[in-house]
Protein backbone atom coordinates (compact mmCIF):
# COMPACT_ATOMS: atom_id res chain seq x y z
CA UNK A 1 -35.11 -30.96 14.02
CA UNK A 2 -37.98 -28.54 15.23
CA UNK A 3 -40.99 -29.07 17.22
CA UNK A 4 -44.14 -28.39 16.53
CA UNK A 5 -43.87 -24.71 18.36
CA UNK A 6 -40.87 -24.41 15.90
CA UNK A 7 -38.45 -24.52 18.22
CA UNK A 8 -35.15 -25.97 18.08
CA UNK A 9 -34.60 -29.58 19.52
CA UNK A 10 -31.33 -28.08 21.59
CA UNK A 11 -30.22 -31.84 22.82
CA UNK A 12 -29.83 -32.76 19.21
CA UNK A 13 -28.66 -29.57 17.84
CA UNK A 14 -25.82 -29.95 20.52
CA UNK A 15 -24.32 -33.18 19.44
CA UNK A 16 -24.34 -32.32 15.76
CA UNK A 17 -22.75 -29.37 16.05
CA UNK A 18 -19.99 -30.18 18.65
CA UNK A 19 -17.55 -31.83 16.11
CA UNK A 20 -17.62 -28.20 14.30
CA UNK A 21 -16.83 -26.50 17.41
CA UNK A 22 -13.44 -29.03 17.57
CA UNK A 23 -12.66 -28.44 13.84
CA UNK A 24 -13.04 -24.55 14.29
CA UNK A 25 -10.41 -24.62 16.89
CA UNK A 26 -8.08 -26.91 15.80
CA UNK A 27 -8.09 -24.52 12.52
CA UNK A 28 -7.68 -21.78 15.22
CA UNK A 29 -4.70 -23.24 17.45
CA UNK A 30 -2.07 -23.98 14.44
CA UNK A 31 -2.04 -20.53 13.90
CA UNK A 32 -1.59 -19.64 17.74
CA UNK A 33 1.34 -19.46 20.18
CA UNK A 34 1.85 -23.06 21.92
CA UNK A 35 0.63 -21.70 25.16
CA UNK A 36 -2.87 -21.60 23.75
CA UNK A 37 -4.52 -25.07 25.01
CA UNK A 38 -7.23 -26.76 22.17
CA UNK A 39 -9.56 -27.50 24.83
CA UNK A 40 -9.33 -23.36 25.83
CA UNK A 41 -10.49 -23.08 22.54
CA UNK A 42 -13.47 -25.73 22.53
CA UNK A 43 -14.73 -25.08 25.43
CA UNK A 44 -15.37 -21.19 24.08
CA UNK A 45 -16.61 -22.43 21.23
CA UNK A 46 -18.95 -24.93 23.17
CA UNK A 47 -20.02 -21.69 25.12
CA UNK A 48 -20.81 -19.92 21.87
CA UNK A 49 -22.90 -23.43 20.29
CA UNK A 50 -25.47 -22.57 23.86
CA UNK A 51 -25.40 -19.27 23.37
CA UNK A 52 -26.11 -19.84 19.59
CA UNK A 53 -28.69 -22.60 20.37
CA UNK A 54 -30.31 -19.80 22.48
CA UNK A 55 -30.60 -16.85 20.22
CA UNK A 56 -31.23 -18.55 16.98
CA UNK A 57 -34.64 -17.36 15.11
CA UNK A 58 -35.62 -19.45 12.41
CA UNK A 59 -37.46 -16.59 10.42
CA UNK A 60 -34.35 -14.05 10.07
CA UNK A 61 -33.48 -16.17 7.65
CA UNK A 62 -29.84 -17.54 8.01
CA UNK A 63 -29.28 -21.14 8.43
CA UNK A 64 -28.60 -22.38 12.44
CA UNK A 65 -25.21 -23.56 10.71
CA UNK A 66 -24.13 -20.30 9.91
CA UNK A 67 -25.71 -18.76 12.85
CA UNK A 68 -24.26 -20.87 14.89
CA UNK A 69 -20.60 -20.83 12.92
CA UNK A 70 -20.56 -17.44 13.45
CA UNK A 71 -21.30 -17.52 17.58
CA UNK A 72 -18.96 -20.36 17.84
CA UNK A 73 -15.82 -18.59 16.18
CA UNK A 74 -16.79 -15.59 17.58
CA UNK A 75 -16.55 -16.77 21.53
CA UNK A 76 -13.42 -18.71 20.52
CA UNK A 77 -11.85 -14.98 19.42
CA UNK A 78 -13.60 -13.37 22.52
CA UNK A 79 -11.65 -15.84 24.82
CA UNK A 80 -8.33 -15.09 23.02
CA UNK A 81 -8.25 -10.87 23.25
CA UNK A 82 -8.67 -11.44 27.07
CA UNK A 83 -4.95 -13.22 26.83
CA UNK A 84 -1.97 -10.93 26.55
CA UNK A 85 1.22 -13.53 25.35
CA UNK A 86 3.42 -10.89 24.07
CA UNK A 87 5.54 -9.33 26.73
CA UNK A 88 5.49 -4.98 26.87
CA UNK A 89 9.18 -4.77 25.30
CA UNK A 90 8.09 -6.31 22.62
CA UNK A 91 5.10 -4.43 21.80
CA UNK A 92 6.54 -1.48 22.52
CA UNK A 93 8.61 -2.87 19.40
CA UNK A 94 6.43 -4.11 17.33
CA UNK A 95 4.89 -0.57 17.27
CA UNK A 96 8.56 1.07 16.42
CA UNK A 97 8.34 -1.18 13.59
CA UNK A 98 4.40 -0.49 12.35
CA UNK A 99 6.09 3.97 12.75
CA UNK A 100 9.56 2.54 10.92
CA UNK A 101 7.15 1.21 7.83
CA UNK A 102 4.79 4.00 7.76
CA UNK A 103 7.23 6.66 7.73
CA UNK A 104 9.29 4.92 4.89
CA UNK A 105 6.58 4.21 2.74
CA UNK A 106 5.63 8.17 2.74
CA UNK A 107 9.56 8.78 2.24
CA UNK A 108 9.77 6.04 -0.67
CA UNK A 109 6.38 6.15 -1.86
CA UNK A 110 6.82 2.38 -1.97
CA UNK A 111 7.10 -1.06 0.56
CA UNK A 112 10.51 -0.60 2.23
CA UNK A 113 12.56 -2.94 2.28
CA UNK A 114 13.68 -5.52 5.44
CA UNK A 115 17.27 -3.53 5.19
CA UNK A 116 15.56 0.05 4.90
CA UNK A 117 13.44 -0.75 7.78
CA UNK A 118 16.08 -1.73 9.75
CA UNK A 119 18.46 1.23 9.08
CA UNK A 120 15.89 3.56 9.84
CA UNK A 121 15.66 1.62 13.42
CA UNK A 122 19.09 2.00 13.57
CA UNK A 123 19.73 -1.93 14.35
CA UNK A 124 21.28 -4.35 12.40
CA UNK A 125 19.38 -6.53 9.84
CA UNK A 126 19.48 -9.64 11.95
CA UNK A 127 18.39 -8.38 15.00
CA UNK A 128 15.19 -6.54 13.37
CA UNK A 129 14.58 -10.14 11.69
CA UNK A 130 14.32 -11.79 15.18
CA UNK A 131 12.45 -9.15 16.49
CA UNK A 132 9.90 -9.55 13.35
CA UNK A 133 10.53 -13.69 15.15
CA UNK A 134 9.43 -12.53 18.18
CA UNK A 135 6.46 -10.52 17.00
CA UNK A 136 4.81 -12.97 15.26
CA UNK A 137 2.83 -15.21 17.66
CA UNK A 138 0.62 -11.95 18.81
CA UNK A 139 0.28 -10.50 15.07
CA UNK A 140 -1.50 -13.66 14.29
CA UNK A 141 -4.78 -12.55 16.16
CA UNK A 142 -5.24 -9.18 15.14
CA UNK A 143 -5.37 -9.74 11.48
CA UNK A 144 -7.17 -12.93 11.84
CA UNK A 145 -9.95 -10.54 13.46
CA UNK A 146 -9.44 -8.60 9.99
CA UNK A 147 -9.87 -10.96 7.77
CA UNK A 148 -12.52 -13.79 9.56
CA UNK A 149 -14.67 -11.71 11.11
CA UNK A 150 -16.11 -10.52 7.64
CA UNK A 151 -19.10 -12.55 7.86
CA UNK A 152 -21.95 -11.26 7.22
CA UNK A 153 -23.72 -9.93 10.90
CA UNK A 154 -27.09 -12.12 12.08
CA UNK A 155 -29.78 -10.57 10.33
CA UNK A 156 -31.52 -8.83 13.55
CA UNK A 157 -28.09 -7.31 14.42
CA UNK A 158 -27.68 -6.17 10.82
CA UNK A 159 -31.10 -4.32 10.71
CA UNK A 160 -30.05 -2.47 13.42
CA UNK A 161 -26.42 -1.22 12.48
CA UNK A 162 -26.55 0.22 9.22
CA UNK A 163 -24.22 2.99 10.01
CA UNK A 164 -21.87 0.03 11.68
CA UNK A 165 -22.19 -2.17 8.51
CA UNK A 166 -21.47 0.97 5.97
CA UNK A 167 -18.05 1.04 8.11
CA UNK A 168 -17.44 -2.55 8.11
CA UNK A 169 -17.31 -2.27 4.39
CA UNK A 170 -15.21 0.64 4.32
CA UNK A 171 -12.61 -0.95 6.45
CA UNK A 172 -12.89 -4.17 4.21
CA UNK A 173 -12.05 -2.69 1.60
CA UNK A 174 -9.32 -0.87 2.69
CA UNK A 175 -7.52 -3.99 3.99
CA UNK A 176 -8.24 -5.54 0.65
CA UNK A 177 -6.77 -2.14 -1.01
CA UNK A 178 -3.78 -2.94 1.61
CA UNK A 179 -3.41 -6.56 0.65
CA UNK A 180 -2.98 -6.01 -2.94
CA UNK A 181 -0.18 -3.19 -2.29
CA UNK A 182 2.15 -5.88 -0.01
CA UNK A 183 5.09 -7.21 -2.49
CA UNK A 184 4.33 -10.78 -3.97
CA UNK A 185 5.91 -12.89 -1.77
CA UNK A 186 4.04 -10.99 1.20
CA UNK A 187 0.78 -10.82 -0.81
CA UNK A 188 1.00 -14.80 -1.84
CA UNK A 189 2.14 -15.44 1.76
CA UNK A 190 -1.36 -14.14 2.88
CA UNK A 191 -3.12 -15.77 0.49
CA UNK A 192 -2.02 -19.71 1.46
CA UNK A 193 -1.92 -18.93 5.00
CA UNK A 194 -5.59 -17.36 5.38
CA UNK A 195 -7.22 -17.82 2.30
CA UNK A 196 -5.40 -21.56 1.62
CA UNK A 197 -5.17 -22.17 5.14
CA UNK A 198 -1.58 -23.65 5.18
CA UNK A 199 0.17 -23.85 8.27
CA UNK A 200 3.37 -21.95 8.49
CA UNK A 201 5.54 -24.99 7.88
CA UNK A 202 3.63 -25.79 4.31
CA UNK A 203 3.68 -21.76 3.09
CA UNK A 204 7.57 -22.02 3.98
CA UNK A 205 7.76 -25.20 1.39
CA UNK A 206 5.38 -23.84 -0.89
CA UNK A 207 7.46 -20.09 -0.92
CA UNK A 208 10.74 -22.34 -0.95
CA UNK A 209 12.57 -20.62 2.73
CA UNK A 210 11.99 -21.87 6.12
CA UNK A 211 9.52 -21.81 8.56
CA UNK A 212 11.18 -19.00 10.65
CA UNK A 213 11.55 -16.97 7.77
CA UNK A 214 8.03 -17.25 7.09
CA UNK A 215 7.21 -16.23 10.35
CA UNK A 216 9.35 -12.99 9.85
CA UNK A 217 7.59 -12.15 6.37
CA UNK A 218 4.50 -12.69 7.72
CA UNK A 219 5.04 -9.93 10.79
CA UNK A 220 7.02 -7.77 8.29
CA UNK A 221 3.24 -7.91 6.67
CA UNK A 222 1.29 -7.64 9.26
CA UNK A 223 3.67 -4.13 9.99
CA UNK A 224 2.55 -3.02 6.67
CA UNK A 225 -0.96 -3.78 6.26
CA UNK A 226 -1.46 -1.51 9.79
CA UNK A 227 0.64 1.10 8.28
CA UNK A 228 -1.58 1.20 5.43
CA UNK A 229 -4.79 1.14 7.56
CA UNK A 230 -3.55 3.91 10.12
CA UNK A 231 -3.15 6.10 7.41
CA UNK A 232 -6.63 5.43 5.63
CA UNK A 233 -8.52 5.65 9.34
């Protein structure tokens, strides 16, 4: 794999690690709006393989496949904040509904409920569940950020950022401290779609309620974990 300067064989390193850049996206796409095209995706990740193949140093330490794991999902997420799917209405919102959640929770000094929340917006219950419908494709992203980005930095970018990686911990743990306050359904709804890595369609059968309504509980999370995390910032 190396010559004798110790340098990567690039050609080679290329092909073996192109059917990882496919599998990272297709991981990536189920939990994306339609709009999002797989070969978007691949050929971000194929940009982040070169740039990987490029940067890699054999004596930080980390493997090339984590290195380049790392580059590859990392370009793939670059290309996807420069998208905006959700129209302004809708943010505009989504963010009522992250104020409705954090207010309540002071007020309640627990996880409102969907009817709460919706009283306090002053709509009726179904129309704040189809707005949690029409939330849902953008909240994906965000908290995937949260929650896959963890990895640990590349070594030379970690001896740099101490500072950076004492606050990377801090706001680790207080989305894990976030997590484990959602109700159970939410909390086990997180687990099997980013820990498991069900798609919507097998949480809904595994949580016994349809896919839409999955997509609502999942938003209706997503509202609660920034709640939490606005107030601990």
């Amino acid at each position: 794999m190396y010559t004798a300067q110790g340098r990567i064989k690039q050609s080679e390193l290329l092909t073996q690690y192109m059917p990882l850049v496919r599998r990272q996206a297709l991981t990536l796409q189920v939990r994306l709006p339609a709009s999002i095209e797989l070969d978007d995706l691949i050929q971000a990740g194929m940009v982040g393989l070169l740039e990987a193949l490029g940067r890699f140093d054999a004596t930080q330490g980390a493997t090339f496949a984590t290195f380049a794991s790392q580059r590859i999902r990392g370009a793939m997420m670059d290309e996807l904040r420069t998208r905006d799917w959700l129209p302004r209405s809708v943010r505009r919102s989504a963010r009522a509904v992250d104020d409705a959640v954090r207010r309540l929770e002071q007020q309640l000094g627990r996880p409102p409920e969907e009817g709460e929340i919706a009283r306090d917006l002053d709509i009726p219950l179904s129309e704040y569940q189809q707005l949690l419908n029409d939330t849902n494709s953008g909240q994906l992203l965000p908290f995937e950020e949260l929650v896959a980005e963890g990895a640990e930095p590349a070594k030379e970018e970690a001896n740099n950022l101490p500072f950076d990686q004492l606050l990377d911990q801090q706001q680790r743990q207080s989305l894990i401290d976030a997590i484990d306050a959602l109700p159970e359904r939410e909390k086990l709804l997180m687990a099997l779609y980013y820990q498991e890595e069900l798609n919507l369609k097998e949480v809904g059968a595994v949580l016994g309620v349809t896919e839409s309504r999955v997509s609502q509980l999942h938003s209706q999370a997503i509202s609660r974990l920034r709640a939490r995390l606005y107030d601990t910032t």
